[in-house]
C-alpha atoms as a PDB file:
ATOM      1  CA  UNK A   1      31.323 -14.521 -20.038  1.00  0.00           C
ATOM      2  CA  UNK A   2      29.802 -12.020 -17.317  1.00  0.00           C
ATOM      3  CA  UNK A   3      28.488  -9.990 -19.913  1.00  0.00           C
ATOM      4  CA  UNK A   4      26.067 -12.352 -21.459  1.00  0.00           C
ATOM      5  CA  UNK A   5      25.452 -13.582 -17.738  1.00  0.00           C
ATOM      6  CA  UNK A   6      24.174 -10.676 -16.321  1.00  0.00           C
ATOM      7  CA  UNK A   7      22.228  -9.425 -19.499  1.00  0.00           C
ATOM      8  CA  UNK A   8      20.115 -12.777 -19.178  1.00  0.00           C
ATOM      9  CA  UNK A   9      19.588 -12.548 -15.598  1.00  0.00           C
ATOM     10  CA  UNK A  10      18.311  -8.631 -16.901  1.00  0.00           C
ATOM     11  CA  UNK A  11      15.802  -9.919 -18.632  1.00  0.00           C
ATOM     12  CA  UNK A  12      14.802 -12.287 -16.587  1.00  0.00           C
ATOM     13  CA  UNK A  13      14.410  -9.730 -13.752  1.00  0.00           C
ATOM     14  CA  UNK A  14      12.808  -7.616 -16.609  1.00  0.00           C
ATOM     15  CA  UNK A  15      10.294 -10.449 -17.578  1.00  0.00           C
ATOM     16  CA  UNK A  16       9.646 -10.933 -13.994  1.00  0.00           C
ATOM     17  CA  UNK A  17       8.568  -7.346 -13.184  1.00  0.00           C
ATOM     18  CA  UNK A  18       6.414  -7.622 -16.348  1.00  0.00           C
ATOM     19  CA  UNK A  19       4.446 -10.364 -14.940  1.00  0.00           C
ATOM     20  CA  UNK A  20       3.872  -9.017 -11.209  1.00  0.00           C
ATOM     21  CA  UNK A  21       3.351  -6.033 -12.587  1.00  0.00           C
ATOM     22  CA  UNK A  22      -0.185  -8.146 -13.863  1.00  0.00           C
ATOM     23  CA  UNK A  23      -0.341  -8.489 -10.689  1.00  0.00           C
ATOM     24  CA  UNK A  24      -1.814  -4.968  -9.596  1.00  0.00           C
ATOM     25  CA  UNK A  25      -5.256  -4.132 -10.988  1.00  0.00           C
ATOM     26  CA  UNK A  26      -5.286  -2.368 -14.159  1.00  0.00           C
ATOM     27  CA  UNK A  27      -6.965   0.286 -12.515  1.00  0.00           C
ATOM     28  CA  UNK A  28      -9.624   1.530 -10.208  1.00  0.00           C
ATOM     29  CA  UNK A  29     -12.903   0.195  -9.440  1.00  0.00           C
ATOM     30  CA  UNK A  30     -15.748   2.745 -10.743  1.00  0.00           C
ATOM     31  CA  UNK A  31     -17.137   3.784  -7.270  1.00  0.00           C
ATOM     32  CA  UNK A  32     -20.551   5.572  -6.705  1.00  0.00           C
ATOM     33  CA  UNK A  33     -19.279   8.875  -4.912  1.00  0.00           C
ATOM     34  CA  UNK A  34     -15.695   7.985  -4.918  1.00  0.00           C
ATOM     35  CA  UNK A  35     -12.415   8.654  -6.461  1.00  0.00           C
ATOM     36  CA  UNK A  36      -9.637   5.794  -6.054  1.00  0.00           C
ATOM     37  CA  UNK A  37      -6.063   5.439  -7.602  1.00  0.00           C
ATOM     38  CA  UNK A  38      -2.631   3.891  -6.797  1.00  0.00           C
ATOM     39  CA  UNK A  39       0.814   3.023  -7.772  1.00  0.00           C
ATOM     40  CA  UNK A  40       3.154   1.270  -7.089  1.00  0.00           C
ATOM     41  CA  UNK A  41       6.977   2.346  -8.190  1.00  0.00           C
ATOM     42  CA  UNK A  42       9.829  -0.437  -7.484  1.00  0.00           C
ATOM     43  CA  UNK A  43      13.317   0.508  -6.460  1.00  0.00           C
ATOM     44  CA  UNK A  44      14.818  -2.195  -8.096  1.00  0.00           C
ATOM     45  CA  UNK A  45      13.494  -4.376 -11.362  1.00  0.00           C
ATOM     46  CA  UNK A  46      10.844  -5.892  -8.910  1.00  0.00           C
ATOM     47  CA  UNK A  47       8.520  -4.594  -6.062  1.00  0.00           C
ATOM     48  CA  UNK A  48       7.778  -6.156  -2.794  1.00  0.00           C
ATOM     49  CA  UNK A  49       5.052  -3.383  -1.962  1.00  0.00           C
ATOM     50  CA  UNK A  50       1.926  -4.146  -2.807  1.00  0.00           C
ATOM     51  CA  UNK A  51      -2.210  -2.969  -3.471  1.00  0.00           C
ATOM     52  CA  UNK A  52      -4.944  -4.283  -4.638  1.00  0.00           C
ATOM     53  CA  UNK A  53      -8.428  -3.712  -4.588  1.00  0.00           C
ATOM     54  CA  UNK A  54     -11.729  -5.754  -4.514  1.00  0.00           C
ATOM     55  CA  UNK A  55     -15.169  -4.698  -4.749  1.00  0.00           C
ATOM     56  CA  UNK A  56     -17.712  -7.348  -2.952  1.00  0.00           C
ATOM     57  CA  UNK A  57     -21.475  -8.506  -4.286  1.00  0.00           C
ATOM     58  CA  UNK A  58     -22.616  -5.512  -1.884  1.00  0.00           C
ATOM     59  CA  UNK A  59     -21.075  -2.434  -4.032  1.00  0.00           C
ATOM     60  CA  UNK A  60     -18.540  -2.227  -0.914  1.00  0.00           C
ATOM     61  CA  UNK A  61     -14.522  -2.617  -1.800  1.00  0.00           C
ATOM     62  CA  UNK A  62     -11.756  -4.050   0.221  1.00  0.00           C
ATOM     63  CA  UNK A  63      -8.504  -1.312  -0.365  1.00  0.00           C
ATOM     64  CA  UNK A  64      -5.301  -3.138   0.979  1.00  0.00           C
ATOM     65  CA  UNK A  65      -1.360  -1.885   0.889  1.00  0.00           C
ATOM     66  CA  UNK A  66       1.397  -4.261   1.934  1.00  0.00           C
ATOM     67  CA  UNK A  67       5.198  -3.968   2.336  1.00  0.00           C
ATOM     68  CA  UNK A  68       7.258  -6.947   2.167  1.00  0.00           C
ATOM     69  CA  UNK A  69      10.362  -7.122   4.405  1.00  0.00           C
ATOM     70  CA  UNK A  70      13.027  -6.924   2.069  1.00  0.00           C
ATOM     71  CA  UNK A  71      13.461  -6.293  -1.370  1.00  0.00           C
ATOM     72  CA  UNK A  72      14.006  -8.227  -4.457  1.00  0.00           C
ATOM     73  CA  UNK A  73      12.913 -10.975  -5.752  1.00  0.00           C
ATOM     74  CA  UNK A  74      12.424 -12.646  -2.807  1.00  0.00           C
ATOM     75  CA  UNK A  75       9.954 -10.206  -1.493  1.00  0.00           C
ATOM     76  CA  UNK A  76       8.037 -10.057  -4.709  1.00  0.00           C
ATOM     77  CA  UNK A  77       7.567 -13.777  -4.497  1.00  0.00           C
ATOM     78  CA  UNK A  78       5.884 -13.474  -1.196  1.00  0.00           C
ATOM     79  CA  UNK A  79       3.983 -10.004  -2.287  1.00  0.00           C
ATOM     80  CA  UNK A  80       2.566 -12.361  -4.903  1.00  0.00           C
ATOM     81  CA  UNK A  81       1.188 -15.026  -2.283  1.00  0.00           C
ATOM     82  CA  UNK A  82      -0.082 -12.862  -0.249  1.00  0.00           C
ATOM     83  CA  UNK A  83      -1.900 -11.248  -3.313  1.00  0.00           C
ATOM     84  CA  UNK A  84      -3.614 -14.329  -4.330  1.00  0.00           C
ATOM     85  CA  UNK A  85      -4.727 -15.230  -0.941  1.00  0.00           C
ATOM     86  CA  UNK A  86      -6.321 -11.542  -0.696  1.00  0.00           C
ATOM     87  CA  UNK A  87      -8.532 -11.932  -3.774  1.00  0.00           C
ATOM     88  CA  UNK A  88      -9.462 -15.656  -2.737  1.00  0.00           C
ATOM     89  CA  UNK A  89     -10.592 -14.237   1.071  1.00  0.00           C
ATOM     90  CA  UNK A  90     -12.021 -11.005   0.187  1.00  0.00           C
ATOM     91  CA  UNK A  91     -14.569 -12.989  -1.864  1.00  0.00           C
ATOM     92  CA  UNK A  92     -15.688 -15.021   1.263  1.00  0.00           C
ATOM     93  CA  UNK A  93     -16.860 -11.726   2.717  1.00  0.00           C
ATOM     94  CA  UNK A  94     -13.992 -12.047   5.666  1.00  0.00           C
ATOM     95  CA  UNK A  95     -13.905  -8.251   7.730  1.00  0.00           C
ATOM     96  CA  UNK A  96     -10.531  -6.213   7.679  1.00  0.00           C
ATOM     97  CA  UNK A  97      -9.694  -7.922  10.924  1.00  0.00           C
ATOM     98  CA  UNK A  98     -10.363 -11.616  10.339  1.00  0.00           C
ATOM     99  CA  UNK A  99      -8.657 -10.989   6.757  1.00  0.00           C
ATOM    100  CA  UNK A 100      -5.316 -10.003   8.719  1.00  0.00           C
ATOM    101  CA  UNK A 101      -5.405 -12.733  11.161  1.00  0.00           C
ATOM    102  CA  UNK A 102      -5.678 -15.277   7.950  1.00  0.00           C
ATOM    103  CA  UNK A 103      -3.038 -13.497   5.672  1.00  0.00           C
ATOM    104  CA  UNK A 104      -0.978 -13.734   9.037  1.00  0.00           C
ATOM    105  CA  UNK A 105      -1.267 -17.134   9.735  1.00  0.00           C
ATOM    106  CA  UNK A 106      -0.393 -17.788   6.253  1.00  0.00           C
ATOM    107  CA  UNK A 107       2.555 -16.025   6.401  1.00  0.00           C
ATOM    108  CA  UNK A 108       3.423 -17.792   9.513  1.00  0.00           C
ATOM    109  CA  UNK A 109       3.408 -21.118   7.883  1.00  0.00           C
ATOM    110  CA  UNK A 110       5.039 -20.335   4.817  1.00  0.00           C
ATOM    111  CA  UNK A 111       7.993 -17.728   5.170  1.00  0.00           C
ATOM    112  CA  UNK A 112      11.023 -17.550   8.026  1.00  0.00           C
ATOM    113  CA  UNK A 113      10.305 -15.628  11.201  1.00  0.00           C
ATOM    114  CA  UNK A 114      12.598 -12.816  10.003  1.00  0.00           C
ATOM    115  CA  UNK A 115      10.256 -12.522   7.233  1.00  0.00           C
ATOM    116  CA  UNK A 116       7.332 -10.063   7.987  1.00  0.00           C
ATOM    117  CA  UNK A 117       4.696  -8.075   5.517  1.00  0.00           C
ATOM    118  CA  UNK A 118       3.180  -4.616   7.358  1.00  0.00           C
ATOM    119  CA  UNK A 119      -0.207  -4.084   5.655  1.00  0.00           C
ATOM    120  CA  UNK A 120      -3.499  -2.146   6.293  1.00  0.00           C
ATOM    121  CA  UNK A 121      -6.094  -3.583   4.852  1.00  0.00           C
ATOM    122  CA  UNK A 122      -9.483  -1.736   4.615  1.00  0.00           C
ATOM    123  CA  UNK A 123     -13.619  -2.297   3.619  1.00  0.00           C
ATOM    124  CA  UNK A 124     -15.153   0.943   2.235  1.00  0.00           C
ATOM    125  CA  UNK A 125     -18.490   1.369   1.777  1.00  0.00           C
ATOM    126  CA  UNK A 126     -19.022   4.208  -1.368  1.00  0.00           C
ATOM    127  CA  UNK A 127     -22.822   4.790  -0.554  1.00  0.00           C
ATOM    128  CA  UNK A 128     -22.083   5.804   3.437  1.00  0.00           C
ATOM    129  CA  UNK A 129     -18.595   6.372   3.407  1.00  0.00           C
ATOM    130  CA  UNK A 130     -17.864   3.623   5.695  1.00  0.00           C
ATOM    131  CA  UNK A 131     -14.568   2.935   6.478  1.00  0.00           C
ATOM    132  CA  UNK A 132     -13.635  -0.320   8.549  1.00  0.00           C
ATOM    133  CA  UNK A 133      -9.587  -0.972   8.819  1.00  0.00           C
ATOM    134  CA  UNK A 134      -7.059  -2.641  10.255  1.00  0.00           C
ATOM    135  CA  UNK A 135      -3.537  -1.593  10.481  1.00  0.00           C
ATOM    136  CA  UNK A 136      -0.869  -4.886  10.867  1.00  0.00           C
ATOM    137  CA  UNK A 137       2.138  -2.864  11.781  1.00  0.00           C
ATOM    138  CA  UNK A 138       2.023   0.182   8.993  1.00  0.00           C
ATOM    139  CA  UNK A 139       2.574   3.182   8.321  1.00  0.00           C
ATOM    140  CA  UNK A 140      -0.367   5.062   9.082  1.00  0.00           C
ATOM    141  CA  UNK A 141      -2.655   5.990   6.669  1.00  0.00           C
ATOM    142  CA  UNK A 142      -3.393   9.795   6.627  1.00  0.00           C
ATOM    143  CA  UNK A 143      -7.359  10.924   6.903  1.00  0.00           C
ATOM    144  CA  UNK A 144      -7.312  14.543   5.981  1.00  0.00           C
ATOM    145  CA  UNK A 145     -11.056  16.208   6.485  1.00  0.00           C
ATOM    146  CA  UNK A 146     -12.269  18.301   4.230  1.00  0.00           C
ATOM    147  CA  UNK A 147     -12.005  21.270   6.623  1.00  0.00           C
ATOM    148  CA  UNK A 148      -8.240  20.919   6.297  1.00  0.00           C
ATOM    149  CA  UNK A 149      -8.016  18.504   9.783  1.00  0.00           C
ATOM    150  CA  UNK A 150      -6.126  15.265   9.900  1.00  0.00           C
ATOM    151  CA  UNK A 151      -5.828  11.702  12.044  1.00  0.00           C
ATOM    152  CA  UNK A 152      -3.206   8.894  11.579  1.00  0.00           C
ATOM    153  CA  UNK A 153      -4.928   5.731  11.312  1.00  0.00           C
ATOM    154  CA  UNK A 154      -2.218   4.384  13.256  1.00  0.00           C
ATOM    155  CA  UNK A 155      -0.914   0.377  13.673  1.00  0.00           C
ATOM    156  CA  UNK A 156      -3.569  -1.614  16.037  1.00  0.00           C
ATOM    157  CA  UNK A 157      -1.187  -4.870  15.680  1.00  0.00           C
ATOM    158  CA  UNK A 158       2.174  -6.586  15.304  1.00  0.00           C
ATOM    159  CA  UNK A 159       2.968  -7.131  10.857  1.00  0.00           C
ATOM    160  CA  UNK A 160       2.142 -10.298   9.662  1.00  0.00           C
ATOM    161  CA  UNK A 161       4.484 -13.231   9.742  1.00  0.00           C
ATOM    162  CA  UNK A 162       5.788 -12.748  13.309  1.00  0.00           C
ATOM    163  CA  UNK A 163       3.360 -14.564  15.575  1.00  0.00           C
ATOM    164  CA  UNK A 164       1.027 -17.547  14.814  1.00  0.00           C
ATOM    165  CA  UNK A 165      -2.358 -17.311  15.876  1.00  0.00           C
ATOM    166  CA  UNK A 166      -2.236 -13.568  16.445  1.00  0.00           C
ATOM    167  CA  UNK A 167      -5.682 -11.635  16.453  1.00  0.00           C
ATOM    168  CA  UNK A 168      -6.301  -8.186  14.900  1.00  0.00           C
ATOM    169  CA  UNK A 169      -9.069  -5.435  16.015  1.00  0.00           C
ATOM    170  CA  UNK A 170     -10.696  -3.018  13.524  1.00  0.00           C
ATOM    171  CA  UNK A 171     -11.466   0.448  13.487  1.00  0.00           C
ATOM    172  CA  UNK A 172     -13.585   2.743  12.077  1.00  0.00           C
ATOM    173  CA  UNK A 173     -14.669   5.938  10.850  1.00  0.00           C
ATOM    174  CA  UNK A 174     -17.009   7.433   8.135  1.00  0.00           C
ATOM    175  CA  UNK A 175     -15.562   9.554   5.259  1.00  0.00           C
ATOM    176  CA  UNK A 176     -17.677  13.003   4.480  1.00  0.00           C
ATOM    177  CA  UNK A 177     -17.836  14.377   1.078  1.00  0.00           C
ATOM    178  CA  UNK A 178     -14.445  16.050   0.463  1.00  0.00           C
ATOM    179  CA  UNK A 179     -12.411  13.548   2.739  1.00  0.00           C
ATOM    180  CA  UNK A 180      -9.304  12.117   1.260  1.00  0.00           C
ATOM    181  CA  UNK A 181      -7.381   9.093   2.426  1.00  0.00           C
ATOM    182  CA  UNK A 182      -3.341   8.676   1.680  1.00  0.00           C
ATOM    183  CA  UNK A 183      -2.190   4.975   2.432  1.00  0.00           C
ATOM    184  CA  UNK A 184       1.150   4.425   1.539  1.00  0.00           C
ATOM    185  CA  UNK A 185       4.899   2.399   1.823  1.00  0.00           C
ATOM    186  CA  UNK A 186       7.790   3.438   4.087  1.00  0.00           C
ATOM    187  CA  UNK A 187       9.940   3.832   0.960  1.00  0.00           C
ATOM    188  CA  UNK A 188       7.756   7.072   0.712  1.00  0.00           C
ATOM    189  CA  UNK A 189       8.489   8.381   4.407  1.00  0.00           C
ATOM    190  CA  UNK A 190      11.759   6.825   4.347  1.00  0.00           C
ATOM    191  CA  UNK A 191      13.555   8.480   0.880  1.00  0.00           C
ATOM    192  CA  UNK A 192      16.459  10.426   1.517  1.00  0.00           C
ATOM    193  CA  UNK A 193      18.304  13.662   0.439  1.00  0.00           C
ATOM    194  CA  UNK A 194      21.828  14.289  -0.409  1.00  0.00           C
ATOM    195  CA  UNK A 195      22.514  15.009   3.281  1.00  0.00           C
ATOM    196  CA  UNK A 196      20.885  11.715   4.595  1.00  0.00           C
ATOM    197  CA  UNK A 197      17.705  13.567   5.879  1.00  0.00           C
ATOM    198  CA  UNK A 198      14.302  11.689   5.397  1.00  0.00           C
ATOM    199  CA  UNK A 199      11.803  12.494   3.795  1.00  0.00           C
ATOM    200  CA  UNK A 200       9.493  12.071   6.809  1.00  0.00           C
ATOM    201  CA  UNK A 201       5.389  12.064   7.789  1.00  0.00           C
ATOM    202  CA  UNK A 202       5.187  15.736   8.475  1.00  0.00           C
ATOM    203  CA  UNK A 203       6.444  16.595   4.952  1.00  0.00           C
ATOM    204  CA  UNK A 204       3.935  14.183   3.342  1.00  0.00           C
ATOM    205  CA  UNK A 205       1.090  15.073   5.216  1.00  0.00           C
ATOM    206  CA  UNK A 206       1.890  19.097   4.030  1.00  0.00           C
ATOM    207  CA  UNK A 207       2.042  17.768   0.202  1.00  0.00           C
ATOM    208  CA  UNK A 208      -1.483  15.972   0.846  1.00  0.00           C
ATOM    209  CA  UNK A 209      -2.890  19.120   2.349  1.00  0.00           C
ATOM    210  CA  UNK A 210      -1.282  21.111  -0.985  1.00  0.00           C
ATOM    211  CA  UNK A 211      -2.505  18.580  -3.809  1.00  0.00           C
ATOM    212  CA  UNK A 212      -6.105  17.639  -1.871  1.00  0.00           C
ATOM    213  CA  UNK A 213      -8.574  19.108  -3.957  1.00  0.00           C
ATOM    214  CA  UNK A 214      -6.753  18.145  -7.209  1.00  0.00           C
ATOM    215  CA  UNK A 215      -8.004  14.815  -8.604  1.00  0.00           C
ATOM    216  CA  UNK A 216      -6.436  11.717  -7.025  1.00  0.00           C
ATOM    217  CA  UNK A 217      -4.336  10.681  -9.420  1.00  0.00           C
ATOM    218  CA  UNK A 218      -2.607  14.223  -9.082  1.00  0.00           C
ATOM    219  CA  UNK A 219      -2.503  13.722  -5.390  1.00  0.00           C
ATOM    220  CA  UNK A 220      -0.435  10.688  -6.431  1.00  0.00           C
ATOM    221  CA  UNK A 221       1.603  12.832  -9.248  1.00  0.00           C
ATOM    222  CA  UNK A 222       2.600  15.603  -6.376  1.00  0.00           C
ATOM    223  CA  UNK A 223       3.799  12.691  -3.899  1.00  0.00           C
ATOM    224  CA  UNK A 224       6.334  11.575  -6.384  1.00  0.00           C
ATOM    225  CA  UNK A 225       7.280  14.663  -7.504  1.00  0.00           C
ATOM    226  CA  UNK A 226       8.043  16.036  -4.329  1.00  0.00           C
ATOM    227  CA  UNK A 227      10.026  13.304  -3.546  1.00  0.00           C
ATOM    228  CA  UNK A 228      12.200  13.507  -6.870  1.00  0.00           C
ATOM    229  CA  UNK A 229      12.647  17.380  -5.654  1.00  0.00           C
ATOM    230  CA  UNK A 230      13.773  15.769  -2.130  1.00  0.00           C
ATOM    231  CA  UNK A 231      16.066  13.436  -3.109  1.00  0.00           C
ATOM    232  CA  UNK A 232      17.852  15.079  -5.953  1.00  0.00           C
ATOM    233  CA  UNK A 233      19.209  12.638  -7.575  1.00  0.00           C
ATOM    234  CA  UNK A 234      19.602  10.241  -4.879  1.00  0.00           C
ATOM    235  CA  UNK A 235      18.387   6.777  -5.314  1.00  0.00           C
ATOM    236  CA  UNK A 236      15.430   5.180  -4.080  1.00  0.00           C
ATOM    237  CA  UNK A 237      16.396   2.456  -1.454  1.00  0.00           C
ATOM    238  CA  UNK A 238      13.003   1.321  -1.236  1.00  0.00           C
ATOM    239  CA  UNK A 239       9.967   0.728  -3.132  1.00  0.00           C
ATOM    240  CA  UNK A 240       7.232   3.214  -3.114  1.00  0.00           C
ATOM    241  CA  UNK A 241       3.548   2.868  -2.942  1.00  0.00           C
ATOM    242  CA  UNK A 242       0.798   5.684  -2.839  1.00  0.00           C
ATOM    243  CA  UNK A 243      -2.899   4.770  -2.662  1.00  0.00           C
ATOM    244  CA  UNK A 244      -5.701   7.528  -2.468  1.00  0.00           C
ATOM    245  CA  UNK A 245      -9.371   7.719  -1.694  1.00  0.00           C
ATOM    246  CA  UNK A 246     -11.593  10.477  -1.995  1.00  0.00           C
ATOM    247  CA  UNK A 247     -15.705  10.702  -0.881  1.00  0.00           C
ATOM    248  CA  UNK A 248     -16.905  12.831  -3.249  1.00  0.00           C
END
């Protein structure tokens, strides 16, 4: 009686991955001067990381990467409300900031307080290289300069979920030809090796200094393949998500 039991609820995890997996865009906006790719690689049957992108009536594109707390199904569940709200606001023209402070409140209303999504959600404008963000609690996103320099965009406030009413600030800077920006999931940061060691910034920001004048989806490639080299064999506790942007 397990047996047939746990092959059903198999597919029906199965089925479920297929449809959120719909979920993400089929791929990249074509940019003017820009290269842009993600990916999104679940631990478990379903993902409660998510990205999505959204290019406005003005040529410029909103770029956003959330983690749910949690994994499962769960966490998918909310990744995919959060998802729909993102395309509905990003169409009313909202700024990074105001975005999160709308995507927070709805998390607020809808989800337990020990519930929380970290996100960074940022506008890019291809023709100046215009980069608005703001970081809800995230891992920050790496800016590497073309001349081989780097900044952490780091976390300007608390993730969503956790406090009603809460406001976010924005940040910016302007991408030069040759600039790349990593965002990414704490599953990436946070895999581990046989002997428990992580993974950890320092050895992600020395792959994205290695792969950054390959194309971006390559960038992506040598992220996951130095983590399979890291972990050797052990399991991924956590889902992973890469997004990268290049200014060509």
């Amino acid at each position: 009686e397990a047996a047939p039991a746990k092959q059903r609820i198999e597919r029906e995890m199965a089925l479920a991955w297929e449809v959120q997996s719909r979920l993400f865009p089929e791929r990249a906006p074509e940019l003017e001067r820009t290269e842009l790719f993600g990916r999104t690689l679940p631990s478990r049957t379903v993902s409660g990381d998510y990205y999505d992108f959204f290019v406005r009536d003005d040529g410029t594109v909103d770029v956003v990467v959330a983690d749910v707390c949690g994994k499962g199904m769960a966490a998918s569940i909310l990744a995919a409300s959060v998802q729909s709200a993102f395309q509905a606001w990003a169409g009313e023209r909202f700024a990074p900031g105001r975005l999160a402070a709308r995507l927070n409140d709805l998390v607020c209303r809808r989800t337990s307080p020990e519930k929380f999504i970290t996100a960074i959600l940022a506008l890019y404008d291809p023709g100046t290289g215009s980069l608005v963000f703001a970081n809800a609690g995230h891992n920050p996103a790496i800016l590497l300069r073309a001349d081989g320099t780097y900044e952490l965009l780091g976390a300007q406030g608390p993730p969503l979920g956790l406090f009603s009413g809460t406001s976010y600030p924005s940040d910016a800077r302007t991408l030069e030809p040759g600039d790349l920006l990593v965002m990414y999931t704490d599953g990436v940061t946070e895999a581990v090796a046989p002997d428990e060691e992580e993974f950890g910034l320092d050895r992600l920001v020395a792959i994205v200094k290695e792969a950054a004048a390959r194309p971006v989806a390559d960038v992506e490639a040598a992220i996951g393949e130095a983590l399979a080299a890291f972990a050797a064999g052990v399991p991924f506790h956590d889902d992973r998500t890469v997004v990268v942007l290049r200014r060509t």
